[in-house]
Protein backbone atom coordinates (compact mmCIF):
# COMPACT_ATOMS: atom_id res chain seq x y z
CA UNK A 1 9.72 -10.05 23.41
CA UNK A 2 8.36 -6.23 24.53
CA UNK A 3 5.89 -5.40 23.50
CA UNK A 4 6.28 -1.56 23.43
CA UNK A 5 6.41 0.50 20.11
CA UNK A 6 8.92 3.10 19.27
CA UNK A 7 7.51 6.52 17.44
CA UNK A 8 8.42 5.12 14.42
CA UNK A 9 6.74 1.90 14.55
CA UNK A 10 3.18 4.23 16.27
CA UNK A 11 3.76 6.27 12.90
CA UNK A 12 3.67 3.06 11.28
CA UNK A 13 0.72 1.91 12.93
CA UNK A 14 -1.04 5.16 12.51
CA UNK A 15 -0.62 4.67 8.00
CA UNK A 16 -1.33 1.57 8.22
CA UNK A 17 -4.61 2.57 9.85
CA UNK A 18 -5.41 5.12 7.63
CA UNK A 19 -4.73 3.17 4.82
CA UNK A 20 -7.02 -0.22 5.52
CA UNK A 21 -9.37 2.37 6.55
CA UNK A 22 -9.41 3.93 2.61
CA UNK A 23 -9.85 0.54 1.25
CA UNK A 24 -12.54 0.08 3.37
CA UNK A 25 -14.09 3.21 2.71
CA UNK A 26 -13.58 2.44 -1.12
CA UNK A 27 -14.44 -1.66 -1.10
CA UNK A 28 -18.30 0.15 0.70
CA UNK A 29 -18.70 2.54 -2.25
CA UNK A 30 -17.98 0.13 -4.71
CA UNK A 31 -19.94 -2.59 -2.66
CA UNK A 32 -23.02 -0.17 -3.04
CA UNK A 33 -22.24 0.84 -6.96
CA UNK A 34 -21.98 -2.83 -8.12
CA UNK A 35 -24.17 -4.56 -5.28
CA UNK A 36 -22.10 -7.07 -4.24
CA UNK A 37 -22.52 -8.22 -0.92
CA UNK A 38 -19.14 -10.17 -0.89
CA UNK A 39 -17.49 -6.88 -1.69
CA UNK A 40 -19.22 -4.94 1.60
CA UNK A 41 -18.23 -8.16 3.46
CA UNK A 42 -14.46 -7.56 2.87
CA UNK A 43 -14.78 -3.82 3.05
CA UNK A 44 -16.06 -4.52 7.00
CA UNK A 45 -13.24 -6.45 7.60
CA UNK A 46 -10.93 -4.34 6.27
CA UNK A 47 -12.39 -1.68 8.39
CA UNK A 48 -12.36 -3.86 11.42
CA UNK A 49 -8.46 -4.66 10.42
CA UNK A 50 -8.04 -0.54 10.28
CA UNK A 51 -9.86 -0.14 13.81
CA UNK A 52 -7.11 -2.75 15.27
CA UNK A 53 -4.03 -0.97 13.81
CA UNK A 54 -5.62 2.30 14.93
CA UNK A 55 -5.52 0.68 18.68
CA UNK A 56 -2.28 -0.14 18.01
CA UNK A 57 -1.13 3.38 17.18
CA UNK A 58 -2.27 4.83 20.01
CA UNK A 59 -1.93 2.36 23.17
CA UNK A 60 1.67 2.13 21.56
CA UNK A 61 2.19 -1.44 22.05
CA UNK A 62 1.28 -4.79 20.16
CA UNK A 63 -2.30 -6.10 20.83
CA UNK A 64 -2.76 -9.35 22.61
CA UNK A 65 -5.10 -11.95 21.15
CA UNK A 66 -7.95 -11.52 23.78
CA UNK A 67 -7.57 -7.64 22.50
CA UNK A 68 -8.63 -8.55 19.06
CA UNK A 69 -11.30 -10.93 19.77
CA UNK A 70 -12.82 -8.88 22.62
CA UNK A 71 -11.33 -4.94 22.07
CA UNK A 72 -14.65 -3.41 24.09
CA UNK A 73 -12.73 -4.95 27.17
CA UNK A 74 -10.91 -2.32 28.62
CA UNK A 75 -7.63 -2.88 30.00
């Protein structure tokens, strides 16, 4: 299977990224309104999941597992 991503699919990639990366900006506000830490806790991963698809957006191809667990590695 390529890998590869068309401009659609980076386009794709690109809202996707921007729109984790809202809900992570919004789960830390309300995370610091209602002080819950479980709320913060999701909000970082949904930040981390917004980091990955902004990767993905512009390397234009699908990451590899090592890329997610390690993505300071540079390739």
């Amino acid at each position: 299977m390529p890998t590869g991503l068309s401009r659609v699919s980076r386009v794709a990639a690109a809202a996707l990224a921007l729109i984790w990366a809202g809900a992570g900006a919004a789960g830390l506000v309300a995370a610091y309104f209602y002080e819950r830490w479980v709320i913060a806790a999701v909000a970082l991963l949904a930040l981390w999941y917004a980091f990955l698809w902004a990767r993905v957006a512009a390397r234009g191809r699908l990451l590899n597992w090592s890329d997610v667990a390690m993505p300071w590695r540079a390739r």
